[in-house]
C-alpha atoms as a PDB file:
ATOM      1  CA  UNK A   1     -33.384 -16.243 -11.581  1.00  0.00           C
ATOM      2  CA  UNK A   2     -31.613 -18.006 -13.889  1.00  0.00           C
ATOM      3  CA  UNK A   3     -28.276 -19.456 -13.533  1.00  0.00           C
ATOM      4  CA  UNK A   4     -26.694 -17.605 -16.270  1.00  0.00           C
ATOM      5  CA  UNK A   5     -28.369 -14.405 -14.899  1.00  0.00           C
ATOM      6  CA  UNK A   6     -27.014 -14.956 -11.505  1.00  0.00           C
ATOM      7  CA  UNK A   7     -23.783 -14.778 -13.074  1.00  0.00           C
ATOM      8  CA  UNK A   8     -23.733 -11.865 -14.826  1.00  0.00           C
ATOM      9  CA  UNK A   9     -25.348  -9.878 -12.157  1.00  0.00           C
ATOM     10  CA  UNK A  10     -21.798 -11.695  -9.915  1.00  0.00           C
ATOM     11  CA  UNK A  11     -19.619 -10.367 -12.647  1.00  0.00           C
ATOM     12  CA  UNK A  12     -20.914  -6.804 -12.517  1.00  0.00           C
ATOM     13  CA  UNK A  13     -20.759  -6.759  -8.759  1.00  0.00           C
ATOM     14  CA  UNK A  14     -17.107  -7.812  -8.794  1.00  0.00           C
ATOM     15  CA  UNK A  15     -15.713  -5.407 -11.513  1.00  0.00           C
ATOM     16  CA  UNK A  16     -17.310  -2.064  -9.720  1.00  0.00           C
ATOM     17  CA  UNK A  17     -16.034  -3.664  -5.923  1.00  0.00           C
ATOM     18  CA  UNK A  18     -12.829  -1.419  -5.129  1.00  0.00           C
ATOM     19  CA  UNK A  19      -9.101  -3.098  -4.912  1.00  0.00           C
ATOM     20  CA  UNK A  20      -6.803  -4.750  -7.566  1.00  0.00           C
ATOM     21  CA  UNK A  21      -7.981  -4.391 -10.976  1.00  0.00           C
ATOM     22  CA  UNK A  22      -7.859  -2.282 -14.065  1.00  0.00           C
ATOM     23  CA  UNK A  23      -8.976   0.895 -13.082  1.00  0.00           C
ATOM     24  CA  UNK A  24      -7.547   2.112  -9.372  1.00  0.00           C
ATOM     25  CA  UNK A  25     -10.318   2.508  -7.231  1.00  0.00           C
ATOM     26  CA  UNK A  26     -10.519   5.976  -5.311  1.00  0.00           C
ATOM     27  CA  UNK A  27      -8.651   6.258  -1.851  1.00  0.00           C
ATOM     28  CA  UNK A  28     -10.608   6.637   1.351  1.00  0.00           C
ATOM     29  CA  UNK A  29      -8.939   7.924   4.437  1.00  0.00           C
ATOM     30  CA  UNK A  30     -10.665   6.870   7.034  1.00  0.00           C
ATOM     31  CA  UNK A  31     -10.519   3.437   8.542  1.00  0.00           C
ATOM     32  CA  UNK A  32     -12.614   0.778   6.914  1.00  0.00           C
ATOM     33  CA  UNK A  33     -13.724  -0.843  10.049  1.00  0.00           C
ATOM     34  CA  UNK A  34     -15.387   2.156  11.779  1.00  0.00           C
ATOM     35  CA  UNK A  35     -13.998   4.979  14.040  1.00  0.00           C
ATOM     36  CA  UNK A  36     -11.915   8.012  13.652  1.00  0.00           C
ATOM     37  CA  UNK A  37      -9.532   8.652  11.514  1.00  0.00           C
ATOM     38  CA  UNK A  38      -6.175   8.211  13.004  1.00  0.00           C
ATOM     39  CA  UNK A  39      -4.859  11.577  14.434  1.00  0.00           C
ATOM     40  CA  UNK A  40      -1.909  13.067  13.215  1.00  0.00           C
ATOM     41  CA  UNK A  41       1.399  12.260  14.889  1.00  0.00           C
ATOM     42  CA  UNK A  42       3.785  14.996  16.489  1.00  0.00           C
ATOM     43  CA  UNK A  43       7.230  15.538  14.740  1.00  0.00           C
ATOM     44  CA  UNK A  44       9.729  13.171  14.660  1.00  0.00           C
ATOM     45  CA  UNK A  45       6.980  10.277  16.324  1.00  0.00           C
ATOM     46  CA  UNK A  46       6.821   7.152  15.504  1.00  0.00           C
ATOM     47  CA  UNK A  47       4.153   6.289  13.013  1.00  0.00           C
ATOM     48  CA  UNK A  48       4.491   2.523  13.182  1.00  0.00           C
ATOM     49  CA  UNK A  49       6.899  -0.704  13.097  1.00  0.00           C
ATOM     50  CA  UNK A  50       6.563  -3.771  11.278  1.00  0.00           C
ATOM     51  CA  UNK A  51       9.462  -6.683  11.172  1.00  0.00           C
ATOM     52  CA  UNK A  52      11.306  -6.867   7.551  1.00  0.00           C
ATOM     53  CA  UNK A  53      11.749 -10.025   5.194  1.00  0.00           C
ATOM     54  CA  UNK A  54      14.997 -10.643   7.400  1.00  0.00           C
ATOM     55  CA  UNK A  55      12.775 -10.457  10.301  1.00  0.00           C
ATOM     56  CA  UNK A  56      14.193  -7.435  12.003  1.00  0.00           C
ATOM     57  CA  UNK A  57      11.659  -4.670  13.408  1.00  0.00           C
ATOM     58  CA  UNK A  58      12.154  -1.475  11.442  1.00  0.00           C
ATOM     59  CA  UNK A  59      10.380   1.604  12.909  1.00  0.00           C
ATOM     60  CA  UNK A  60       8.726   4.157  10.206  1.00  0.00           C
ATOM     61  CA  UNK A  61       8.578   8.164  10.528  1.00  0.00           C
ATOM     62  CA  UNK A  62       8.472  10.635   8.245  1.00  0.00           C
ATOM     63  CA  UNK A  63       9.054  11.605   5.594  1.00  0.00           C
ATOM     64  CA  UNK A  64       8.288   8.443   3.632  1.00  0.00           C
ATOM     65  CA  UNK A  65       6.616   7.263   0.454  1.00  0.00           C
ATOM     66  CA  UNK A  66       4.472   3.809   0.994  1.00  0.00           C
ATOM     67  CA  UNK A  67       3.516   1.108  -1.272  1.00  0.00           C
ATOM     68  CA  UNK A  68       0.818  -0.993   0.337  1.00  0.00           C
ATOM     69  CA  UNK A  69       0.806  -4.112  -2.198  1.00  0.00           C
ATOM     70  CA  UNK A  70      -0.024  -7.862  -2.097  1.00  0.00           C
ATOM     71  CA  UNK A  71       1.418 -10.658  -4.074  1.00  0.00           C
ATOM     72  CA  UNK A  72      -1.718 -11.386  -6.561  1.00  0.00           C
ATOM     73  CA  UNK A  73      -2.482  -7.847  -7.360  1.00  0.00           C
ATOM     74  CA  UNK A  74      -2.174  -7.480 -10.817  1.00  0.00           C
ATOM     75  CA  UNK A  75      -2.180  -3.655 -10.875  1.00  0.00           C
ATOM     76  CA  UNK A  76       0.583  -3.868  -8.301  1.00  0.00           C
ATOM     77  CA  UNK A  77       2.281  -5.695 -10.543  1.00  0.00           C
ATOM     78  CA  UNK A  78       2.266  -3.645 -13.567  1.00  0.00           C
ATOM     79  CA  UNK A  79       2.657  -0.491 -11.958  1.00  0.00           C
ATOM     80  CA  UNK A  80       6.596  -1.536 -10.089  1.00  0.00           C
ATOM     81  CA  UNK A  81       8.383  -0.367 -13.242  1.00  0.00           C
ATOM     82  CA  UNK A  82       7.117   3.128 -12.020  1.00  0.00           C
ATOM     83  CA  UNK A  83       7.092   2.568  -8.292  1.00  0.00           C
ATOM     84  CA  UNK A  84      10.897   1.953  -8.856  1.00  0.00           C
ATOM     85  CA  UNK A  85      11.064   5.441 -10.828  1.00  0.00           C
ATOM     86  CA  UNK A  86       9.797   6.797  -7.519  1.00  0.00           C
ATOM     87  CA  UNK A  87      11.770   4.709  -5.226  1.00  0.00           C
ATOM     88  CA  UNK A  88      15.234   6.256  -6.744  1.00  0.00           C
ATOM     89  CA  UNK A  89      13.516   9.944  -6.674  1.00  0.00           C
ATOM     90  CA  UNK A  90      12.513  10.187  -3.435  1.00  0.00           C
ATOM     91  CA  UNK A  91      15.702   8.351  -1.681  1.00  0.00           C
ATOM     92  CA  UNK A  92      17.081  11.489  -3.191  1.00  0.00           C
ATOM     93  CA  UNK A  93      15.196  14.018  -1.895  1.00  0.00           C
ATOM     94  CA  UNK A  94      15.818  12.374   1.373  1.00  0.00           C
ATOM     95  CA  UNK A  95      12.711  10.332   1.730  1.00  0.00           C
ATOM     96  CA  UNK A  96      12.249   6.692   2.938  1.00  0.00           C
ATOM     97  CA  UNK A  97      10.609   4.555   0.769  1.00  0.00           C
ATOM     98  CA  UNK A  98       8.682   1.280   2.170  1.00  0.00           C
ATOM     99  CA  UNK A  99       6.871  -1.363   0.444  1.00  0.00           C
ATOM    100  CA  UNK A 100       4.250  -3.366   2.773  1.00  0.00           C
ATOM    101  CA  UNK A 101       2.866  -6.503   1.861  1.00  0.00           C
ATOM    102  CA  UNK A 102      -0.250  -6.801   3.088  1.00  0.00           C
ATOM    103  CA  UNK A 103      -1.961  -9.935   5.017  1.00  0.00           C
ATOM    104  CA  UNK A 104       0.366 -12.510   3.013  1.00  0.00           C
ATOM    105  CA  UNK A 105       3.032 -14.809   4.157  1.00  0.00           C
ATOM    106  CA  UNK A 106       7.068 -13.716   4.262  1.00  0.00           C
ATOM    107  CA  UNK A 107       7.392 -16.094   1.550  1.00  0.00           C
ATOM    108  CA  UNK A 108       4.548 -14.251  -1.150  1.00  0.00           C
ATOM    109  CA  UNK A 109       6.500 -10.945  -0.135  1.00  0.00           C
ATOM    110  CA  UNK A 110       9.680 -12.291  -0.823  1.00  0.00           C
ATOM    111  CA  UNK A 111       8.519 -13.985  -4.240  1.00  0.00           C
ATOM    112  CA  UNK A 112       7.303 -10.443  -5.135  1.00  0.00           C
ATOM    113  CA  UNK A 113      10.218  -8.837  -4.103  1.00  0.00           C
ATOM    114  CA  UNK A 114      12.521 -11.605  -6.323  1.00  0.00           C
ATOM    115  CA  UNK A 115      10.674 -11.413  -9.160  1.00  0.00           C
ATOM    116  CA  UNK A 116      10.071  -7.610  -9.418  1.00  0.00           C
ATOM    117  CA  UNK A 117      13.687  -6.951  -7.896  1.00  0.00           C
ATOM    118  CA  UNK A 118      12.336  -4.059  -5.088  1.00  0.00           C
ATOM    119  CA  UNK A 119      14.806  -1.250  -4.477  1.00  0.00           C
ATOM    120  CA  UNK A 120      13.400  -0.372  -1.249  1.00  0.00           C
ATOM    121  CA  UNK A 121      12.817  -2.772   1.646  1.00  0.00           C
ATOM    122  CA  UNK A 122       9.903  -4.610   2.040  1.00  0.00           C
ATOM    123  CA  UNK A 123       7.674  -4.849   5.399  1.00  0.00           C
ATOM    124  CA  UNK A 124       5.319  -7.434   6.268  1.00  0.00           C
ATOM    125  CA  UNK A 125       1.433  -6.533   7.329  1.00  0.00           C
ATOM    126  CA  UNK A 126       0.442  -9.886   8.162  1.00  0.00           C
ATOM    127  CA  UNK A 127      -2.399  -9.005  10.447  1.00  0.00           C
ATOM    128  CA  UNK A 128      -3.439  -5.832   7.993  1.00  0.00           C
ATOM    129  CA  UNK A 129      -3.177  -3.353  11.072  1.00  0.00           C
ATOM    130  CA  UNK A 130      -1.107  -0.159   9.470  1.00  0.00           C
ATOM    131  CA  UNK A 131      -3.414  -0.955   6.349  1.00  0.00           C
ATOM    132  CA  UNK A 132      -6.211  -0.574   8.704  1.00  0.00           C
ATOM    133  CA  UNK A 133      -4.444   2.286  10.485  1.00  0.00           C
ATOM    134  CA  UNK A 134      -4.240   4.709   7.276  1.00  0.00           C
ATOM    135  CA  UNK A 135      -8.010   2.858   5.659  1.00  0.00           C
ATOM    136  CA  UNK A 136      -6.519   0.885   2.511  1.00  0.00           C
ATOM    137  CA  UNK A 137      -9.642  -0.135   0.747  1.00  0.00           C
ATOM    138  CA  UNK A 138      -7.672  -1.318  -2.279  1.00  0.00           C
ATOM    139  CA  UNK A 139      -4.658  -2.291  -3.800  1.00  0.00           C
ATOM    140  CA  UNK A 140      -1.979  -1.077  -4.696  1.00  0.00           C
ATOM    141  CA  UNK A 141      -2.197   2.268  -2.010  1.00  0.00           C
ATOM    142  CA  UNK A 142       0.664   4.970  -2.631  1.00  0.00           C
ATOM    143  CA  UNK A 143       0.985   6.651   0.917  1.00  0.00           C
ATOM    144  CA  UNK A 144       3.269   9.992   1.636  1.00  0.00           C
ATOM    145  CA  UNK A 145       3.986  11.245   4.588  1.00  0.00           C
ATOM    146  CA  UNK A 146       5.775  14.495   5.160  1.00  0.00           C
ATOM    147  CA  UNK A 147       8.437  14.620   7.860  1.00  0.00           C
ATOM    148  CA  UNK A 148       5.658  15.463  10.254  1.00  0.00           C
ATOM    149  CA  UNK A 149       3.994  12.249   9.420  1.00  0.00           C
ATOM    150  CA  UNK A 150       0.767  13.863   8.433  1.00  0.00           C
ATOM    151  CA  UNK A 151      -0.536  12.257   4.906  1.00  0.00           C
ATOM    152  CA  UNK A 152      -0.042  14.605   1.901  1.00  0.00           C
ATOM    153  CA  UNK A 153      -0.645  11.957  -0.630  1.00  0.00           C
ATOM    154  CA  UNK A 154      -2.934   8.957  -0.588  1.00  0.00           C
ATOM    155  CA  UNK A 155      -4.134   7.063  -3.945  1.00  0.00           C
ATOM    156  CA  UNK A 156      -4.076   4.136  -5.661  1.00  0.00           C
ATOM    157  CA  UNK A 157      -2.252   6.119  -8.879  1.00  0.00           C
ATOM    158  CA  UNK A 158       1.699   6.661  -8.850  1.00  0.00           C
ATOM    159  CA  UNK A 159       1.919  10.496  -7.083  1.00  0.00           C
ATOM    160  CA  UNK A 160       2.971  12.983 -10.169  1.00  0.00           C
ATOM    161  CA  UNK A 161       5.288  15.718  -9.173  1.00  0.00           C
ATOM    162  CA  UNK A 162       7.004  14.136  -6.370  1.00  0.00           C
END
């Protein structure tokens, strides 16, 4: 094959692969390494803790709305004027609102966090495990989870009628 055929048949594989881009790709709940799903939590359990950018361990239950993001995602990106929008709505309706950056350093997280101006704290993900635990494929991944913990919303769109 060609060189220049090669390529193209590259490009086309890249822009239909899910993740960051200009089109969200769909959500998938199960985990993208194999295995169940993970089973629903009991109320008022624990769904998972991950340290903050000041380092401290900060333990998640529900309700909450997620933001699974990373630092190069351009989607992520353009959609925080929005994610803000729901940030401020659902603090109050009584929800907690999390951001996790996903498999970066403290330092992209905290760039992103500068530069877009976050109003809700920011988790880390280094080793991807909660973004394996609910089966991100893509990014960004809006996550709610009512006060049960069970998931009630999972895309990679902002959630309408929150």
């Amino acid at each position: 094959m060609k060189k220049s055929g090669l390529l193209w048949v590259l490009f086309i594989l890249l822009a239909f692969l899910p993740g960051c881009g200009d089109a969200p790709a769909p959500a998938r709940r199960e985990p993208e390494r194999g295995g169940a799903p993970a089973r629903q939590p009991v109320n008022g359990e624990v769904l998972f803790r991950l340290p903050g950018l000041d380092g401290r361990e900060v333990t998640v239950r529900g309700p909450t709305a997620l933001f699974f993001f990373t630092s190069w995602c351009a989607y992520c990106k353009q959609v925080m004027p929005d994610v803000k929008r729901l940030a401020d709505q659902a603090h109050r309706q009584g929800w907690r609102v999390y951001g996790i950056n996903v498999s970066e350093s403290a330092d992209k997280a905290q760039w992103f966090v500068q530069n877009y101006q976050t109003n809700f704290p920011v988790l880390l993900d280094q080793s991807g495990r909660v973004a394996d635990q609910f089966g991100l494929v893509g990014f960004p991944t809006f996550i709610l989870l009512d006060q049960n913990g069970r998931t009630i919303y999972d895309g990679h769109t902002i959630p309408q009628n929150f």
